[in-house]
Protein backbone atom coordinates (compact mmCIF):
# COMPACT_ATOMS: atom_id res chain seq x y z
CA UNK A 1 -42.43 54.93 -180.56
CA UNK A 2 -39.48 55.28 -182.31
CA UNK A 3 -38.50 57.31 -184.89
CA UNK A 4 -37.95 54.70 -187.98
CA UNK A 5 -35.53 57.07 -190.04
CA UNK A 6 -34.21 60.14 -190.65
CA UNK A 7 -35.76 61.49 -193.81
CA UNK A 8 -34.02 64.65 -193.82
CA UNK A 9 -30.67 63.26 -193.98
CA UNK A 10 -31.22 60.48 -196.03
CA UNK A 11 -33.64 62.14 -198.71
CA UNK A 12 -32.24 65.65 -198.06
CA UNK A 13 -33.07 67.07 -201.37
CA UNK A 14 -36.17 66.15 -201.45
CA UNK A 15 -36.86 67.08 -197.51
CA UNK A 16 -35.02 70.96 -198.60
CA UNK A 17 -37.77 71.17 -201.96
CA UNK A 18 -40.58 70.62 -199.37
CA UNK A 19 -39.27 73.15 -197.28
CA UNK A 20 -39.14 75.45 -199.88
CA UNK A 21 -42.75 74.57 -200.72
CA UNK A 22 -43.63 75.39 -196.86
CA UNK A 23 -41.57 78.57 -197.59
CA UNK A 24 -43.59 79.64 -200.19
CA UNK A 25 -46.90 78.95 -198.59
CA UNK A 26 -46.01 80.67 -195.25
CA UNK A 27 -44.96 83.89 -197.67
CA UNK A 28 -47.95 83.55 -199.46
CA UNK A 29 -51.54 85.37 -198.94
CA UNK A 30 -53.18 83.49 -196.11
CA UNK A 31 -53.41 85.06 -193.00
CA UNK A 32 -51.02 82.65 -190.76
CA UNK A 33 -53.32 81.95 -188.08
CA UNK A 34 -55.52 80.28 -190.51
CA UNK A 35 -52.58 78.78 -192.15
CA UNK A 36 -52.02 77.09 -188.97
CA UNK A 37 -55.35 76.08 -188.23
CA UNK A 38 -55.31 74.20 -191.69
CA UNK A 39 -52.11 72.47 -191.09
CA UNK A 40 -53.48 71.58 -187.59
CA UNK A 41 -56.79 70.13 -189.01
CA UNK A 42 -54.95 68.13 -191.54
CA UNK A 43 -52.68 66.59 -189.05
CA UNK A 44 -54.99 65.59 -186.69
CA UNK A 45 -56.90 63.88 -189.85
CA UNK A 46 -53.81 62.14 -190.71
CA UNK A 47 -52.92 61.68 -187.43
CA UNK A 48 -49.32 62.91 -187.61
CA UNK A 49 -48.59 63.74 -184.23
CA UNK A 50 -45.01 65.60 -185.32
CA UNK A 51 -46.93 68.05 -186.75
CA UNK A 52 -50.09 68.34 -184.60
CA UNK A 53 -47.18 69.12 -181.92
CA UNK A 54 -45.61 71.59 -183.70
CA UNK A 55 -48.60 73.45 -185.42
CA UNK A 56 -50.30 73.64 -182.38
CA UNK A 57 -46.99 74.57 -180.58
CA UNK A 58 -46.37 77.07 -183.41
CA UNK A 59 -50.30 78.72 -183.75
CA UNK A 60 -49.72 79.12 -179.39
CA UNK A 61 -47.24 80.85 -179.84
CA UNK A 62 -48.48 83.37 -182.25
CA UNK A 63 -51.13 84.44 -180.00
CA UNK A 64 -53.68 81.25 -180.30
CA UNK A 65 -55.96 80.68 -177.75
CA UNK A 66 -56.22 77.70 -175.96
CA UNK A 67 -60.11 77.22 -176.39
CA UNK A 68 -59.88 77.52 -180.50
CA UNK A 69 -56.37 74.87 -180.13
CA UNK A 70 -58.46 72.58 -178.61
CA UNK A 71 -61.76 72.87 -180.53
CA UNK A 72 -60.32 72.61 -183.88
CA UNK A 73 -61.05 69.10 -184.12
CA UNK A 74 -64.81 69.85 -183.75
CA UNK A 75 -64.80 72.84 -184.99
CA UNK A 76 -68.60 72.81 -186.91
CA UNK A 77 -69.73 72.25 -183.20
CA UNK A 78 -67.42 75.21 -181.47
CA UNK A 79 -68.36 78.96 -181.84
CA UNK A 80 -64.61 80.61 -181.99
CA UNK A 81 -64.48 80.31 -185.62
CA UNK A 82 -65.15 82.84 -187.73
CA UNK A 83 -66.88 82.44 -191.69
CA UNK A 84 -63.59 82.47 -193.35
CA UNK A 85 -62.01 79.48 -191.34
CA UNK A 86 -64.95 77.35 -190.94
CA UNK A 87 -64.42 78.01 -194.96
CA UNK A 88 -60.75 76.90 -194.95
CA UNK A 89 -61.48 73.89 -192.40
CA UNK A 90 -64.05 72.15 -194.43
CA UNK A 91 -62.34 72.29 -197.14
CA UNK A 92 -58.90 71.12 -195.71
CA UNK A 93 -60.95 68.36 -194.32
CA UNK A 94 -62.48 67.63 -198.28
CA UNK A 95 -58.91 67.93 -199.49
CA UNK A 96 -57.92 65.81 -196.56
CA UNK A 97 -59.94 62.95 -197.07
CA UNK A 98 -60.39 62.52 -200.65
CA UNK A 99 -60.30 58.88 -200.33
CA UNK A 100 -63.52 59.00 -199.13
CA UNK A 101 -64.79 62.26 -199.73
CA UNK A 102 -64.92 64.85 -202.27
CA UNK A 103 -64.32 68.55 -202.73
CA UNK A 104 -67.80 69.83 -203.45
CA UNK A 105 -69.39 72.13 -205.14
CA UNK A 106 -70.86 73.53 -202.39
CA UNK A 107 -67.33 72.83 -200.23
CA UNK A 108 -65.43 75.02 -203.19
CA UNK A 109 -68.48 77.75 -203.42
CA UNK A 110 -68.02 78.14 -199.45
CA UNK A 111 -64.60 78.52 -200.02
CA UNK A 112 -64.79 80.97 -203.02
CA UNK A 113 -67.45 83.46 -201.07
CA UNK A 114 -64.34 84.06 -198.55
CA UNK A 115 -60.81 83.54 -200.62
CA UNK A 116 -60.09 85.09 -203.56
CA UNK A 117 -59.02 83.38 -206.69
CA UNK A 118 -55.02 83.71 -205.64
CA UNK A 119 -56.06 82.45 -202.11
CA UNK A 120 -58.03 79.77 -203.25
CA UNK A 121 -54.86 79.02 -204.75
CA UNK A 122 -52.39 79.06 -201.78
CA UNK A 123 -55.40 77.45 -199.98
CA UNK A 124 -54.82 74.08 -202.08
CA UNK A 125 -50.87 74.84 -202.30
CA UNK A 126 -51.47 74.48 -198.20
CA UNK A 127 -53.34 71.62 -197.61
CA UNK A 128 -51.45 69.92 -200.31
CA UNK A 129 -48.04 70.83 -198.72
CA UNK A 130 -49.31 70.02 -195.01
CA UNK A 131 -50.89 66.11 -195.99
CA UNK A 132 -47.38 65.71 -198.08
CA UNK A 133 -45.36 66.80 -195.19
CA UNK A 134 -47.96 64.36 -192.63
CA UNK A 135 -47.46 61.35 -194.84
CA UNK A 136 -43.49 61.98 -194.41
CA UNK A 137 -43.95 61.91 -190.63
CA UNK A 138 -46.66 59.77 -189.99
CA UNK A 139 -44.15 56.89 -192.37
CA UNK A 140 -41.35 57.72 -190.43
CA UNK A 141 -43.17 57.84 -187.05
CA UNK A 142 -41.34 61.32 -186.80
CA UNK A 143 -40.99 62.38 -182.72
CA UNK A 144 -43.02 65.33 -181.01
CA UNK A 145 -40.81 68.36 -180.35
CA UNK A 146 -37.78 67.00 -182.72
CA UNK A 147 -38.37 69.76 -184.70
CA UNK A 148 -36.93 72.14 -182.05
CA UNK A 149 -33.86 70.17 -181.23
């Protein structure tokens, strides 16, 4: 595939204020392995592979092992998760999908027993940011790895 455009260029303003949004998030109180589990989760949802690329690329290189990288996607089955991001996961997927799905009561109470109020917070800041940032590349049929050139 191709890419179709170049969004940065073209909507550069724009593309800089979601970087600055993905700024803020990455400074924010999530641990960043977790961060990058939840932008992983929501990309393979969305299936923007830009961004599966480089948040799997990205959570490898911060230490990630390669079983958890490649269970993520069935994580509820896998045992390398731990309380807190089985927490985050289902909630990015609730977040995720909520064309057909819903953030729960029971989703958010999961959520709450592990994240504070001000990570709950950067929690939804997160998957917000991540699906806003999939739609752009998914649209634009961004390319694996363009991000490093």
């Amino acid at each position: 595939m191709t890419e179709r455009l170049n969004l940065g260029a073209l909507a550069a303003d724009a593309y800089r204020a979601m970087a600055g949004l993905d700024r803020y998030v990455a400074e924010g109180t999530l641990p960043a392995p977790l961060l990058e589990l939840v932008r992983l989760r929501a990309s393979q949802i969305n299936g923007c592979v830009y961004c599966v690329d480089m948040h799997s690329s990205d959570a490898k290189q911060a230490g990630e092992s390669d079983a958890r990288l490649h269970a993520v996607s069935v994580w509820r089955e896998a045992p390398f998760f731990t309380p807190q991001e089985r927490a985050a996961l289902a909630f990015t997927e609730a977040a995720t999908r909520l064309s057909t799905h819903d953030v729960t009561d029971e989703i958010w109470q999961e959520a709450a027993e592990h994240f504070d109020e001000g990570q709950l917070a950067a929690l939804i800041v997160a998957v917000a940011t991540i699906n806003a940032w999939n739609r752009m590349g998914v649209a634009t049929r961004m390319t694996p790895a363009s991000y490093k050139a």
